[in-house]
Protein backbone atom coordinates (compact mmCIF):
# COMPACT_ATOMS: atom_id res chain seq x y z
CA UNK A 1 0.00 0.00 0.00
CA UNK A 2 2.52 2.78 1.28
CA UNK A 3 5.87 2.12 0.03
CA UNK A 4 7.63 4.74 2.59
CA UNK A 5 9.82 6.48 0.01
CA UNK A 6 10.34 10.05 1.35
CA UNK A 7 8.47 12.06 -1.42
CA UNK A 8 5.59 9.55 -1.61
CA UNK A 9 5.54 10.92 2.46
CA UNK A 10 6.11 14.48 2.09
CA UNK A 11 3.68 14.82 -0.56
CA UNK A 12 0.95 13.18 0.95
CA UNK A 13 1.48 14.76 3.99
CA UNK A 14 0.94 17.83 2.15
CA UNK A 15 -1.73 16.98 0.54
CA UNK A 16 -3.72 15.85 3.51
CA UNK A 17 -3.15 19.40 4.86
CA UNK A 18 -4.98 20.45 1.62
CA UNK A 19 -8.09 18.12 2.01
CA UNK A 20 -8.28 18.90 5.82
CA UNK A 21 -8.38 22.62 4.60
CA UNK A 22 -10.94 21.87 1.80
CA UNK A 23 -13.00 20.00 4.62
CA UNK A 24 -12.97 23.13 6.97
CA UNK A 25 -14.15 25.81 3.80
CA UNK A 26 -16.49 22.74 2.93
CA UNK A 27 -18.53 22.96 5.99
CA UNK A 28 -18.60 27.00 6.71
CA UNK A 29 -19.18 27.67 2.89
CA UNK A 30 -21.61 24.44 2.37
CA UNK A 31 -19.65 23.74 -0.64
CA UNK A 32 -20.62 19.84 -1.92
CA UNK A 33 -17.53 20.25 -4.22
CA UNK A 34 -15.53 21.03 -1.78
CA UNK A 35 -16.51 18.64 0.61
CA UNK A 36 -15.51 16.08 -2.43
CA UNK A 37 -12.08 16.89 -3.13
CA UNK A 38 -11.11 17.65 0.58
CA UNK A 39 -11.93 13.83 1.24
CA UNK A 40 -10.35 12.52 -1.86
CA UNK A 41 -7.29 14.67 -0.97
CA UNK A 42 -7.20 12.94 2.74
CA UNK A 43 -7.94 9.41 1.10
CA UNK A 44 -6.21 9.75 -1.96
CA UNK A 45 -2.52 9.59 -0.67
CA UNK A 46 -3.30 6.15 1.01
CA UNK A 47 -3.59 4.25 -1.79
CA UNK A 48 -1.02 5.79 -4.30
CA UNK A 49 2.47 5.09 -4.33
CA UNK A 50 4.02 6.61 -6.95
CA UNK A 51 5.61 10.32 -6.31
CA UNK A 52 4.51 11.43 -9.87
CA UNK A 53 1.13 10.61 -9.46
CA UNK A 54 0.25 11.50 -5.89
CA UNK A 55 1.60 15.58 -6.96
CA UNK A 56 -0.32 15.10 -10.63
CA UNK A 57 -3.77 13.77 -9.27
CA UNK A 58 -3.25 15.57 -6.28
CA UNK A 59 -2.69 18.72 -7.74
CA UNK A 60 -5.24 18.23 -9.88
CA UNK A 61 -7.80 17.51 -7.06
CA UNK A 62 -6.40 21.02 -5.11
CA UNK A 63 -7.17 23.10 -8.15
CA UNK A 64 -10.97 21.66 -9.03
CA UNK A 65 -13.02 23.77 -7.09
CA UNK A 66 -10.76 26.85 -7.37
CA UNK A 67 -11.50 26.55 -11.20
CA UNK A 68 -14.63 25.57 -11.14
CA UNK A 69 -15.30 28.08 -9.23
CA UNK A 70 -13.76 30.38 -11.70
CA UNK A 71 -15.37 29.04 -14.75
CA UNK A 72 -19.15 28.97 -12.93
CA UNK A 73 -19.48 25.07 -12.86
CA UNK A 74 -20.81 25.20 -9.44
C-alpha cells in the first residue's frame, strides 16, 4: 500500500493538509464540491504510491473547485 519512500511521504502529507483545509471551507461555505475533493485529498494519498502521481492527481484535485469556481461550474 505505502511504500515509505520520502516524497511519496512528504507529498501526501501535504496533501492531507490540503483536504483537511478543503473539509474546513467545505462545511462554513456548504460547498458539496468542496466537501468532495477535501476527502479525496485525505484518502487519496493512502492508496497511491508513486511520487509522480500522488503531486499530478493531487494537484489536480487542489485546483478543481478553485476553477470551477472560476469558470461557474458550481
Amino acid at each position: 500500500m505505502f511504500s515509505g519512500s520520502p516524497a511519496s511521504l512528504f507529498i501526501g502529507v501535504v496533501l492531507s493538509a490540503f483536504g483537511a483545509g478543503y473539509l474546513m471551507y467545505a462545511k462554513r461555505a456548504a460547498s458539496v464540491p468542496a466537501l468532495a475533493c477535501g476527502l479525496a485529498l485525505l484518502l487519496f494519498p493512502l492508496f497511491v504510491d508513486s511520487p509522480w502521481t500522488l503531486a499530478v492527481a493531487g494537484g489536480a484535485l487542489v485546483a478543481l473547485p478553485f476553477v470551477g469556481g472560476r469558470l461557474g461550474w458550481w
